[in-house]
Protein backbone atom coordinates (compact mmCIF):
# COMPACT_ATOMS: atom_id res chain seq x y z
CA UNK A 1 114.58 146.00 56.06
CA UNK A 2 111.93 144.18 57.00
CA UNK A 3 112.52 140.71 55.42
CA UNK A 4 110.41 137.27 56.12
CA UNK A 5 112.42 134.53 57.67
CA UNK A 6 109.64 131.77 57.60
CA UNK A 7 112.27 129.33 55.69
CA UNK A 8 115.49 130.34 57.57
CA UNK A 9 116.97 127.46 58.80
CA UNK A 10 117.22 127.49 62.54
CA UNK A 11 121.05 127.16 64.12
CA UNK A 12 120.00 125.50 66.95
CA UNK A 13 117.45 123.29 68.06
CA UNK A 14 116.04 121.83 71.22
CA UNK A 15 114.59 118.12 71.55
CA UNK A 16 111.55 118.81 73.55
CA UNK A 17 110.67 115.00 73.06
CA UNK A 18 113.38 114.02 75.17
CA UNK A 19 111.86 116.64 78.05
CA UNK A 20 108.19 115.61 77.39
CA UNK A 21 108.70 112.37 78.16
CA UNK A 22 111.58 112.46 80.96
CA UNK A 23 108.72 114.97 82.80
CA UNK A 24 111.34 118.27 82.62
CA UNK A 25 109.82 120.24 80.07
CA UNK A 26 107.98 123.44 81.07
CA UNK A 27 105.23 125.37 79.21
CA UNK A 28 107.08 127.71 78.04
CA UNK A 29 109.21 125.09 76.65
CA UNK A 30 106.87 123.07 75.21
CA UNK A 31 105.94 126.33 73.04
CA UNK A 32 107.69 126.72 69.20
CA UNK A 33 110.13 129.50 70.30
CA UNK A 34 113.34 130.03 68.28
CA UNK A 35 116.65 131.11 69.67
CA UNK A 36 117.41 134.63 70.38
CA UNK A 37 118.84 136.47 67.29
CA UNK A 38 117.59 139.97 65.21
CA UNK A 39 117.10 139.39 61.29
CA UNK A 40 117.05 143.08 60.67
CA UNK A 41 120.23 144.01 62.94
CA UNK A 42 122.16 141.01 61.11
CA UNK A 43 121.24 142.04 58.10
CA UNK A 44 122.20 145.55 58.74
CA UNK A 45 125.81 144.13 59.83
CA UNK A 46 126.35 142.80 56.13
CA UNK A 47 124.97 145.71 54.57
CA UNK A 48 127.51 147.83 56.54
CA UNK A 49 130.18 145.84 55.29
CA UNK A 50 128.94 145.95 51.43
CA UNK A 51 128.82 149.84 51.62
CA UNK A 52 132.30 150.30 53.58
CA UNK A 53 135.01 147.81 53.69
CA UNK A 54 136.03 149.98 56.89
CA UNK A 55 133.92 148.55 59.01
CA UNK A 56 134.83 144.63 58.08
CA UNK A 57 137.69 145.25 60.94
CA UNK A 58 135.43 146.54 63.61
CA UNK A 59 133.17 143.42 63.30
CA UNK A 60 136.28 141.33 63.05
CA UNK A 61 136.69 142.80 66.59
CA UNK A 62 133.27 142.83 67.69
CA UNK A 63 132.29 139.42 66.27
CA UNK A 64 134.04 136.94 68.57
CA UNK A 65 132.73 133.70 66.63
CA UNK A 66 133.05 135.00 63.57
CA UNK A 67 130.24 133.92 61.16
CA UNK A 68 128.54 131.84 63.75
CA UNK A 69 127.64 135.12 65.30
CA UNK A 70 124.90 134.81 62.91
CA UNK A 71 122.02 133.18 63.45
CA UNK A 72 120.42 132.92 60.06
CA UNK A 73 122.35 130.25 58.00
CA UNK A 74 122.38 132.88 55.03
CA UNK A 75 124.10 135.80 56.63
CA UNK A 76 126.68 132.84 58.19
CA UNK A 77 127.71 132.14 55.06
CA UNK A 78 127.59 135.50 52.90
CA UNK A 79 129.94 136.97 56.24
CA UNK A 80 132.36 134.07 55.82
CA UNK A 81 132.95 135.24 51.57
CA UNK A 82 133.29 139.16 53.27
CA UNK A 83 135.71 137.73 55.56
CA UNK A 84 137.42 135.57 53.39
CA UNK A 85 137.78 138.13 50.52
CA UNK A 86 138.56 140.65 52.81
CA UNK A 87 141.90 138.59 53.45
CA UNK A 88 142.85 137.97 50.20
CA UNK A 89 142.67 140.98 48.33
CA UNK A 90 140.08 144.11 50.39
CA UNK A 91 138.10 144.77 47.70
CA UNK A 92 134.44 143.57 48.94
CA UNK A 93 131.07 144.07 47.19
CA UNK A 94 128.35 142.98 45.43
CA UNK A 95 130.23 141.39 42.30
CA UNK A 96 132.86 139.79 44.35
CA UNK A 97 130.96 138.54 46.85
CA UNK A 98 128.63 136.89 44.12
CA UNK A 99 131.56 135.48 42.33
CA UNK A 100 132.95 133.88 45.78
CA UNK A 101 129.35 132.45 46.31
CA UNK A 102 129.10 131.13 42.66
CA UNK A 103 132.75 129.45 43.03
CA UNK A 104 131.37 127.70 45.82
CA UNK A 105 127.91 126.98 44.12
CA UNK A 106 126.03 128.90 47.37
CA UNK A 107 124.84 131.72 45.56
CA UNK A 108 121.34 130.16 45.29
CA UNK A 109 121.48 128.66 49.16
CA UNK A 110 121.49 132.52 50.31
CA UNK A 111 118.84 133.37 48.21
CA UNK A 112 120.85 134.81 44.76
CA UNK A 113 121.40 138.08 43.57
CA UNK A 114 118.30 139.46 44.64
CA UNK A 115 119.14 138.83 47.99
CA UNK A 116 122.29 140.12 48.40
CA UNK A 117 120.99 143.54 46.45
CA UNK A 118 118.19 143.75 49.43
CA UNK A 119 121.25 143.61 52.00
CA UNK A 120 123.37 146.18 50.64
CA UNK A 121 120.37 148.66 50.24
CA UNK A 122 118.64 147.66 53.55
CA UNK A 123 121.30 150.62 55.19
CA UNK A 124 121.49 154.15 53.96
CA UNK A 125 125.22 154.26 55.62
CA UNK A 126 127.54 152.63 57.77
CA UNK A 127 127.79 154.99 60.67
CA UNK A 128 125.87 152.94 63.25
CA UNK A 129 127.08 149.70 62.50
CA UNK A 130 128.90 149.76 66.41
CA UNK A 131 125.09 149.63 67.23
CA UNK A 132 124.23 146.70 64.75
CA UNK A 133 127.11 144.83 66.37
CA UNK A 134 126.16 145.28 69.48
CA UNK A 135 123.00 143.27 69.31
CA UNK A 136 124.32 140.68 66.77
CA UNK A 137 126.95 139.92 69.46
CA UNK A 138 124.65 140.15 72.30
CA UNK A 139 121.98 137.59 70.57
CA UNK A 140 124.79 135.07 70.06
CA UNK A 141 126.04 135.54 74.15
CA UNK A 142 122.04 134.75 74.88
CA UNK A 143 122.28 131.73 72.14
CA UNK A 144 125.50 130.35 73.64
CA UNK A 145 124.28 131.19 77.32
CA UNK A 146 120.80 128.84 76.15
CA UNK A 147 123.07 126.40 75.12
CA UNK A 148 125.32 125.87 78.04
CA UNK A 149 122.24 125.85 80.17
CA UNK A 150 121.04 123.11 78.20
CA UNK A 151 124.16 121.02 78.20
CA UNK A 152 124.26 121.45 81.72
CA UNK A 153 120.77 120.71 81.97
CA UNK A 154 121.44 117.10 80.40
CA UNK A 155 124.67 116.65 82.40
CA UNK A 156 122.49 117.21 85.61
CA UNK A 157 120.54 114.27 85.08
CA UNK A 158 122.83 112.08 84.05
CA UNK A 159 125.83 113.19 86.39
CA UNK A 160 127.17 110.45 89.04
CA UNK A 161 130.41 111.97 89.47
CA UNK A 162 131.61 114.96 91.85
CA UNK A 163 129.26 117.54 92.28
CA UNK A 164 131.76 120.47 93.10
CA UNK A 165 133.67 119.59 89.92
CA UNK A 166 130.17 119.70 87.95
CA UNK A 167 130.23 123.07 89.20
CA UNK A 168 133.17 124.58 88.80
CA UNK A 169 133.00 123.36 85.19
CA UNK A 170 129.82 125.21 85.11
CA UNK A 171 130.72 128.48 86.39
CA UNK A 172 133.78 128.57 84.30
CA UNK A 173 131.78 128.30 81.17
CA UNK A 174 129.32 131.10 82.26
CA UNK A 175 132.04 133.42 83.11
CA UNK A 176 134.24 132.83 79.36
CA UNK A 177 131.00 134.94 78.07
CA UNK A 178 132.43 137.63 80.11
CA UNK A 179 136.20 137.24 79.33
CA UNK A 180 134.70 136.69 75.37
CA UNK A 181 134.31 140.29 75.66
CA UNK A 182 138.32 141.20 75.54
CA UNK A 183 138.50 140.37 71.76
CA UNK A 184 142.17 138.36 71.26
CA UNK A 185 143.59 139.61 68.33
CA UNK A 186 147.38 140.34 67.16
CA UNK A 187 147.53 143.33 66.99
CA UNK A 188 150.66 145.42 65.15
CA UNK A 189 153.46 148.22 65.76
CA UNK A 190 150.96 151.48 65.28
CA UNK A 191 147.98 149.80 68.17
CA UNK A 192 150.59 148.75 70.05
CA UNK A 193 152.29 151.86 69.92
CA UNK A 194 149.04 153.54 71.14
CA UNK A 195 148.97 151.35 74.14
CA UNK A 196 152.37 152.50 75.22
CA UNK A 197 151.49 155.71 74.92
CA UNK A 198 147.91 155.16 76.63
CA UNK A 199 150.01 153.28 79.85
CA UNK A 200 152.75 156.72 79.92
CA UNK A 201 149.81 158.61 79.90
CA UNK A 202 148.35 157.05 83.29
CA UNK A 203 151.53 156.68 85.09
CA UNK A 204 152.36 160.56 84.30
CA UNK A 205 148.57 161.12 85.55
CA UNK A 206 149.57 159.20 89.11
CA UNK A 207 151.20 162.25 90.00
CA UNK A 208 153.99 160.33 91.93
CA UNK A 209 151.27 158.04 93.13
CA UNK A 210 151.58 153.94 92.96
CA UNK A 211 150.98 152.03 89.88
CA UNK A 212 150.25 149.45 92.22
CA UNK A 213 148.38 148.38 95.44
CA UNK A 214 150.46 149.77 98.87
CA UNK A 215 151.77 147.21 100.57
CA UNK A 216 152.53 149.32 103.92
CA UNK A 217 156.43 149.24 102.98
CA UNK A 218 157.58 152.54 101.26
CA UNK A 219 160.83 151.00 100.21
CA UNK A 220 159.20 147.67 99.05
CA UNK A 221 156.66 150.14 97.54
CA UNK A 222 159.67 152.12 96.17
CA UNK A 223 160.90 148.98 94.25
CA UNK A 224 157.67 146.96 93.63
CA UNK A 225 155.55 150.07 92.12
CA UNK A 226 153.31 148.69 94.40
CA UNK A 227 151.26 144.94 94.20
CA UNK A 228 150.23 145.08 90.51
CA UNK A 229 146.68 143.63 89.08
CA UNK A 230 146.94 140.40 87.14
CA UNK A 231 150.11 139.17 88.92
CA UNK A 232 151.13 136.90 91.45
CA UNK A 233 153.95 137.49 94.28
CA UNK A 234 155.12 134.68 95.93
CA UNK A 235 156.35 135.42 99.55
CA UNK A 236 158.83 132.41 100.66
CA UNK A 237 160.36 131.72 104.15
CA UNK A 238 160.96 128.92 106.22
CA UNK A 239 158.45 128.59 109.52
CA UNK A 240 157.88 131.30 112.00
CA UNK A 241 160.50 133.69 109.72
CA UNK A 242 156.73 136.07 109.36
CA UNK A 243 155.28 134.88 105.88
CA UNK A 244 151.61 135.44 107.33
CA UNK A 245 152.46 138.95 109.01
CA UNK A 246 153.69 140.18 105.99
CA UNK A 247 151.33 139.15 104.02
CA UNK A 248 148.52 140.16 106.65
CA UNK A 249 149.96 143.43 106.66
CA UNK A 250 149.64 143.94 103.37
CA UNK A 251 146.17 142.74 103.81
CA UNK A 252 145.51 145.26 107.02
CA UNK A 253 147.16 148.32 104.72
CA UNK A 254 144.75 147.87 101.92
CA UNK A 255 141.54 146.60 103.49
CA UNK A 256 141.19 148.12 106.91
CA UNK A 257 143.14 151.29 106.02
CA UNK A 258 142.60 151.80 102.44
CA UNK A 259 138.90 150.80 102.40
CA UNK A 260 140.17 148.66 98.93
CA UNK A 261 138.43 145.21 98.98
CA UNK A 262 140.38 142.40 100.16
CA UNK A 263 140.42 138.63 101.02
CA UNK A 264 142.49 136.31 102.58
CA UNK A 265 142.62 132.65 102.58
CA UNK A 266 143.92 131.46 105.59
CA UNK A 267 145.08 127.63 105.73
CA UNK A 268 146.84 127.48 108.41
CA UNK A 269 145.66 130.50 110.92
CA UNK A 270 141.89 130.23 112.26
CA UNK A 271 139.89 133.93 111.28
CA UNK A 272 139.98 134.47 115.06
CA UNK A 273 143.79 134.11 115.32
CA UNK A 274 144.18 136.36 111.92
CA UNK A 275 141.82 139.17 113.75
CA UNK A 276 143.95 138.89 116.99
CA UNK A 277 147.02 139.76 115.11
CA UNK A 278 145.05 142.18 113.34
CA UNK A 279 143.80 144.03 116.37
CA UNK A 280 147.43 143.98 117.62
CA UNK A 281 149.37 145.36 114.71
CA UNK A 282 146.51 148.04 114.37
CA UNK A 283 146.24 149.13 117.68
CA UNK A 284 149.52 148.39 119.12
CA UNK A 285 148.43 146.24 121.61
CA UNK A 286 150.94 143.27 122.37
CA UNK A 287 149.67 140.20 121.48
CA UNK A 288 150.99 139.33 124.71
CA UNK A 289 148.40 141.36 126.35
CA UNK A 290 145.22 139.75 123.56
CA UNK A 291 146.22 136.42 124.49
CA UNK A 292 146.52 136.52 127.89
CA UNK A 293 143.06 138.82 128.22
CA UNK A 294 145.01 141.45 130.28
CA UNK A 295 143.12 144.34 128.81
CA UNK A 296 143.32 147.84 130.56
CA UNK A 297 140.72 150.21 130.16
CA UNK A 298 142.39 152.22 127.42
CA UNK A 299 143.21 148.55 125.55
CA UNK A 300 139.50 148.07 125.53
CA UNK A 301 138.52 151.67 124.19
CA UNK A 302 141.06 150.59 121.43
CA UNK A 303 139.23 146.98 120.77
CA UNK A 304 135.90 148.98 120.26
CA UNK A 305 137.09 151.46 117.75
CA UNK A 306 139.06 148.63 115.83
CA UNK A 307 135.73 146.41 115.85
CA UNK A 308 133.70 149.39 114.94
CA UNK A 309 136.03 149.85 111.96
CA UNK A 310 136.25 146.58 110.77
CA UNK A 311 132.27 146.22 110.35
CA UNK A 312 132.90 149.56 107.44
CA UNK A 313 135.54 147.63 105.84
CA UNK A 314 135.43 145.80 102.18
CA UNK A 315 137.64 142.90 104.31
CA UNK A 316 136.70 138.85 103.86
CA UNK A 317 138.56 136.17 105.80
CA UNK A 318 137.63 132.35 104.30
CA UNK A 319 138.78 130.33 107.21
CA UNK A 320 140.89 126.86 105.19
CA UNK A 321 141.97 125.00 107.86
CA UNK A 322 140.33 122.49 107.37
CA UNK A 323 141.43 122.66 103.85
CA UNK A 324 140.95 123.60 100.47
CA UNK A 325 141.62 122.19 96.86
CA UNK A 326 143.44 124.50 94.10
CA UNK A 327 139.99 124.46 92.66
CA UNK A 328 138.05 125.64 95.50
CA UNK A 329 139.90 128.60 95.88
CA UNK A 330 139.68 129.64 92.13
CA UNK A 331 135.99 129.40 92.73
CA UNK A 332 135.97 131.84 96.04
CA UNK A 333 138.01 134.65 94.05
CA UNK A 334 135.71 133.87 91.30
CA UNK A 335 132.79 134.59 93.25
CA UNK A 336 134.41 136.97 95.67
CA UNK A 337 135.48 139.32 92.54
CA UNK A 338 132.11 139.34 91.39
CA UNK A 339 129.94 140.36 94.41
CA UNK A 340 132.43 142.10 96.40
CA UNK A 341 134.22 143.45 93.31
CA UNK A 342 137.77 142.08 95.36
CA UNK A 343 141.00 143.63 94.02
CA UNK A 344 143.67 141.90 96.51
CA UNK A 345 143.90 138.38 97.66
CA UNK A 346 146.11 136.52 100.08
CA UNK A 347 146.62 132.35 99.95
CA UNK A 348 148.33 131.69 102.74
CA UNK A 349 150.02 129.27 102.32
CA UNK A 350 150.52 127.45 98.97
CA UNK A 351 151.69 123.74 100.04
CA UNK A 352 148.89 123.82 102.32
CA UNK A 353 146.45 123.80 99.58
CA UNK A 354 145.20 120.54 98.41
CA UNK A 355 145.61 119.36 94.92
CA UNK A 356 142.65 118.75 92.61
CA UNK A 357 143.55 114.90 91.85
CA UNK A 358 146.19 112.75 93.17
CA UNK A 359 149.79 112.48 90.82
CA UNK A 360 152.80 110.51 91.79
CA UNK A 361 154.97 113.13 92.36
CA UNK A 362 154.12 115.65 95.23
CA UNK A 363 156.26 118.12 93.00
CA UNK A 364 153.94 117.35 89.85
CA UNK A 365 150.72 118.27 92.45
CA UNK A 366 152.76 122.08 93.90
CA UNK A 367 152.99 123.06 90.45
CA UNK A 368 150.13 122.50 89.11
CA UNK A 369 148.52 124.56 92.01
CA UNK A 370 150.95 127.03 91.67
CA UNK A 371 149.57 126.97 87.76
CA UNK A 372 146.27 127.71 88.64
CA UNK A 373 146.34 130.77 91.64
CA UNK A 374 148.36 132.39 89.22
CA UNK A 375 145.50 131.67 86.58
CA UNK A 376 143.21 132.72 88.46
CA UNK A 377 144.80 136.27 89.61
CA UNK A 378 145.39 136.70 85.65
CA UNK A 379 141.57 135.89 85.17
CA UNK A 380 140.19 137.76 87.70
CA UNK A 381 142.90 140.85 87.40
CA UNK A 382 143.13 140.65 91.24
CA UNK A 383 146.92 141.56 93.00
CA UNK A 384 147.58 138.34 94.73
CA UNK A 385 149.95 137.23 97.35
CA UNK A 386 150.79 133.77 97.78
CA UNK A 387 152.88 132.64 100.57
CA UNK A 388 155.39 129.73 100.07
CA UNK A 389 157.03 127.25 102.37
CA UNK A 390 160.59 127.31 101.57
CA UNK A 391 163.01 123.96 102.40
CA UNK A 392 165.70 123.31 104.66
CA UNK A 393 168.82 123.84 102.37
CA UNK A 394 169.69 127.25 103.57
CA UNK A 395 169.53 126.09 107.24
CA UNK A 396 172.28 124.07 106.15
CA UNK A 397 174.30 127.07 105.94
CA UNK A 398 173.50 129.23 108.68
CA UNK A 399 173.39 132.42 108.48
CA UNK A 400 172.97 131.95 104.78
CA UNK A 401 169.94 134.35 102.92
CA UNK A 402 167.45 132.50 101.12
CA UNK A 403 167.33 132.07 97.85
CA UNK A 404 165.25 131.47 94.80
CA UNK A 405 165.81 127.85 94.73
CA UNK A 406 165.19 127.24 97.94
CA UNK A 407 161.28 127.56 97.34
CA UNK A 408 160.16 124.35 98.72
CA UNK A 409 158.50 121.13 96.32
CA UNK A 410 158.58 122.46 93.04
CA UNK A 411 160.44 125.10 90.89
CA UNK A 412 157.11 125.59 88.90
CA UNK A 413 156.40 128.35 91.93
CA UNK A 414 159.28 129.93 90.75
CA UNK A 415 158.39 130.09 87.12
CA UNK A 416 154.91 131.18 87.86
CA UNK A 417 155.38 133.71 90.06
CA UNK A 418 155.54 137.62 88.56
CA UNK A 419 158.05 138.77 91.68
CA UNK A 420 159.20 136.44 94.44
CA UNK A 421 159.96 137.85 97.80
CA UNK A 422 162.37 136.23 100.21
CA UNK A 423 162.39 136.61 104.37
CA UNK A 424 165.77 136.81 105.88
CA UNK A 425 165.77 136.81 109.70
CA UNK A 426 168.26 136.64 112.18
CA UNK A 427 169.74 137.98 115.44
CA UNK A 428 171.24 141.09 113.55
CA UNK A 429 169.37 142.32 110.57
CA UNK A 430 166.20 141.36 109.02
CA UNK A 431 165.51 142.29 105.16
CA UNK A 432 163.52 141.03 101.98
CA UNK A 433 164.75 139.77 99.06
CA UNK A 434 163.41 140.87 95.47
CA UNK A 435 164.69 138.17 94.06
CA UNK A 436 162.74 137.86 91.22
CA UNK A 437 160.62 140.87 89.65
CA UNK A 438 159.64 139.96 85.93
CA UNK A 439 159.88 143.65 84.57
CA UNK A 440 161.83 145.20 87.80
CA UNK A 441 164.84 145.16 89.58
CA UNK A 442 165.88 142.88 92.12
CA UNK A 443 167.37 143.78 95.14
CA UNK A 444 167.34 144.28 99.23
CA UNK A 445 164.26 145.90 101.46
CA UNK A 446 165.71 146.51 104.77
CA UNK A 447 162.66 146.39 107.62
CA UNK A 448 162.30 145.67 111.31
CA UNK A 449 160.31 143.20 112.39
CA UNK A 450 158.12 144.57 115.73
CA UNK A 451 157.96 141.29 117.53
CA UNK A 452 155.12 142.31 120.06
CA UNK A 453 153.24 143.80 117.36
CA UNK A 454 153.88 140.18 114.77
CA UNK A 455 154.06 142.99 112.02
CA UNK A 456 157.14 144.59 109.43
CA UNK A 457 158.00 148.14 109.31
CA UNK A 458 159.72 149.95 107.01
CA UNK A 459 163.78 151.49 108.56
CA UNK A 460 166.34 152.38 107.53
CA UNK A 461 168.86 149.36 107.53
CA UNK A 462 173.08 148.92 105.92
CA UNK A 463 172.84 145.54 104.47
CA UNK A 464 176.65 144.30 104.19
């Protein structure tokens, strides 16, 4: 296997002339060093595929850029003809393979028929080409990696524009190297079939447990299968209806009960206000009682235990108020899912966040918003909870639920969301609305809302 590369022509290339004389290059720059890649383990990959046609799929899957996986120019080229004649007809070896060269008058550029002889006898067999692929496709991550530092390396000193932008730009293309790691392919009736069968298999292993994440409501549980990764629910109601108590209850359940790690985004509550209701709902002290500082001595024993709690739980708070772009938040959950490994979010609340750049239409600005925290929950695979602002339409009728399109400045919120959850309040009943579940049922939640407590329990309620 062990094969001299002295005239393989490099796939990338730094201009260290550029660095010398703009005073950035390093030492170890200024050193002849070539890209990362492995001669042997690529040519191991192609010799695989000569001796078993099998394993053309699995590096189909493995290989996320395809040919330019490869480093050498060669191999880039000779995997492009398997590929290719793997398509039109499966039958792949040496004499195709040479023909498909020849057509194409490369057989000489990858070194002829000696060559290609040396590849398919540089492997005894294909059974550890899953280990061949593994460092092809890691040398390519490092090569693309080297590159994006680079690129950002030039933007740096050349950039006069905003800085956070520069950034988030940045961090998205270090983090598609991870995602690059779900290979995208179609895949057909049997795999797909297999997946079915893989997701029955888990939900008859849940034992009667949640799919989901609890959200402290066993008939919103009931319906909901619980808060789902990878989705976005949109809680709507019009102001002081208990859009932030539900969703900080669902925030309390998880993170301060259920030890799962959480964060919420607060643009319109300060993190003190958020930990007063907090402390109330918990304990069951009034908030009555926390505001005015009319502790009694048992109230206090309470406060110490809940603060004593709090420091073991995987909870974050990001205080917004001053505000936050749609950008700035994809960032924190970015970041947040990566050191704290988060599984829950709340945004509260979505026409509070600021939009990236200015449009005409404040309707044009909610959706595209909307676009990206549900992005970003797909991305990230986090359950999130947005809260929404809805209009004043169904004050027009009073008495009147809410309904879907009363969701206030844009029906893109609508459209985005996975399940949309409506707040109906008034002097008689209180209840939420599934009015939108993308693969569920709609319907009524009857709850209570405890008033001194500023949290939703679950009761038994006749909704007429």
């Amino acid at each position: 296997m062990s094969e001299s590369f002295e005239t393989a022509i490099p796939a990338a290339s730094v201009d260290l002339r550029k660095a010398r004389r703009n005073g950035h290059a390093s030492r170890a720059q200024l050193m002849d060093r070539l890209p990362p890649h492995s001669p042997e383990a690529e040519q191991a990959v192609i010799g695989c595929c000569l001796t078993d046609n099998k394993t053309i799929e699995r590096c189909e899957e493995k290989l996320k850029s395809g040919h330019e996986s490869f480093y050498d120019l060669r191999h880039q080229i000779i995997y492009e003809g398997i590929l290719s004649l793997s398509v039109i007809d499966g039958a792949v070896d040496i004499i195709t393979l040479q023909q498909w060269l020849k057509d194409r008058q490369k057989l000489d550029e990858v070194g002829g028929i000696p060559y290609l002889n040396r590849l398919q006898d540089c492997v005894p067999s294909a059974a550890n080409v899953d280990y061949y692929l593994d460092i092809v496709s890691e040398k390519a991550t490092l090569r693309k990696l080297l590159a994006t530092c680079a690129k950002v390396s030039e933007e740096i000193y050349e950039f006069t524009g905003d800085v956070d932008e520069l950034l988030d730009r940045t961090e998205k293309d270090v983090l598609q190297f991870r995602n690059d790691q779900i290979p995208k392919f179609a895949i057909d009736g049997r795999v797909s079939g297999d997946h079915l069968a893989d997701d029955l298999e888990r939900r008859m292993q849940l034992d009667g447990k949640l799919s989901g994440l609890d959200t402290g409501l066993p008939d919103l549980n009931q319906m909901l299968e619980g808060l789902q990764f990878g989705e976005q629910v949109v809680i709507g109601a019009r102001p002081s209806m208990g859009k932030t108590a539900l969703g900080l209850g669902m925030f309390t359940t998880l993170a301060y009960q259920q030890k799962v790690p959480s964060l919420f985004i607060s643009l319109e509550m300060s993190s003190k206000a958020l930990m007063r209701r907090m402390l109330s709902s918990t304990t069951g002290i009034p908030m009555n009682t926390i505001k005015r500082g009319s502790y009694s001595e048992s109230d206090f024993k309470k406060f110490i235990a809940f603060r004593s709690l709090c420091c073991k739980c995987p909870m974050f708070i990001i205080d917004g108020v001053t505000g936050m772009t749609s950008r700035e938040i994809s960032t924190a959950v970015r970041k947040m899912v990566l050191k704290h490994g988060i599984k829950f979010v709340v945004v509260d609340y979505l026409q509070k966040v600021k939009p990236d750049s200015r449009h005409e239409k404040r309707t044009y600005e909610v959706a595209d918003i909307s676009g990206k925290l549900r992005a970003i929950a797909v991305e990230t695979n986090v359950a999130m909870v947005t809260l929404a602002q809805l209009n004043r339409d169904n004050q027009k009728d009073k008495g009147r639920p809410p309904r879907l399109s009363d969701l206030g400045d844009s029906g893109q919120i609508e459209r985005d969301a996975d399940t949309v959850l409506l707040i109906h309040r008034d002097a008689e009943k209180c209840f939420l609305i599934v009015a939108k579940q993308r693969d569920g049922e709609t319907g009524i939640v009857p709850v209570v809302f405890n008033g001194p407590l500023c949290r939703f329990e679950s009761k038994a309620y006749e909704t007429d």
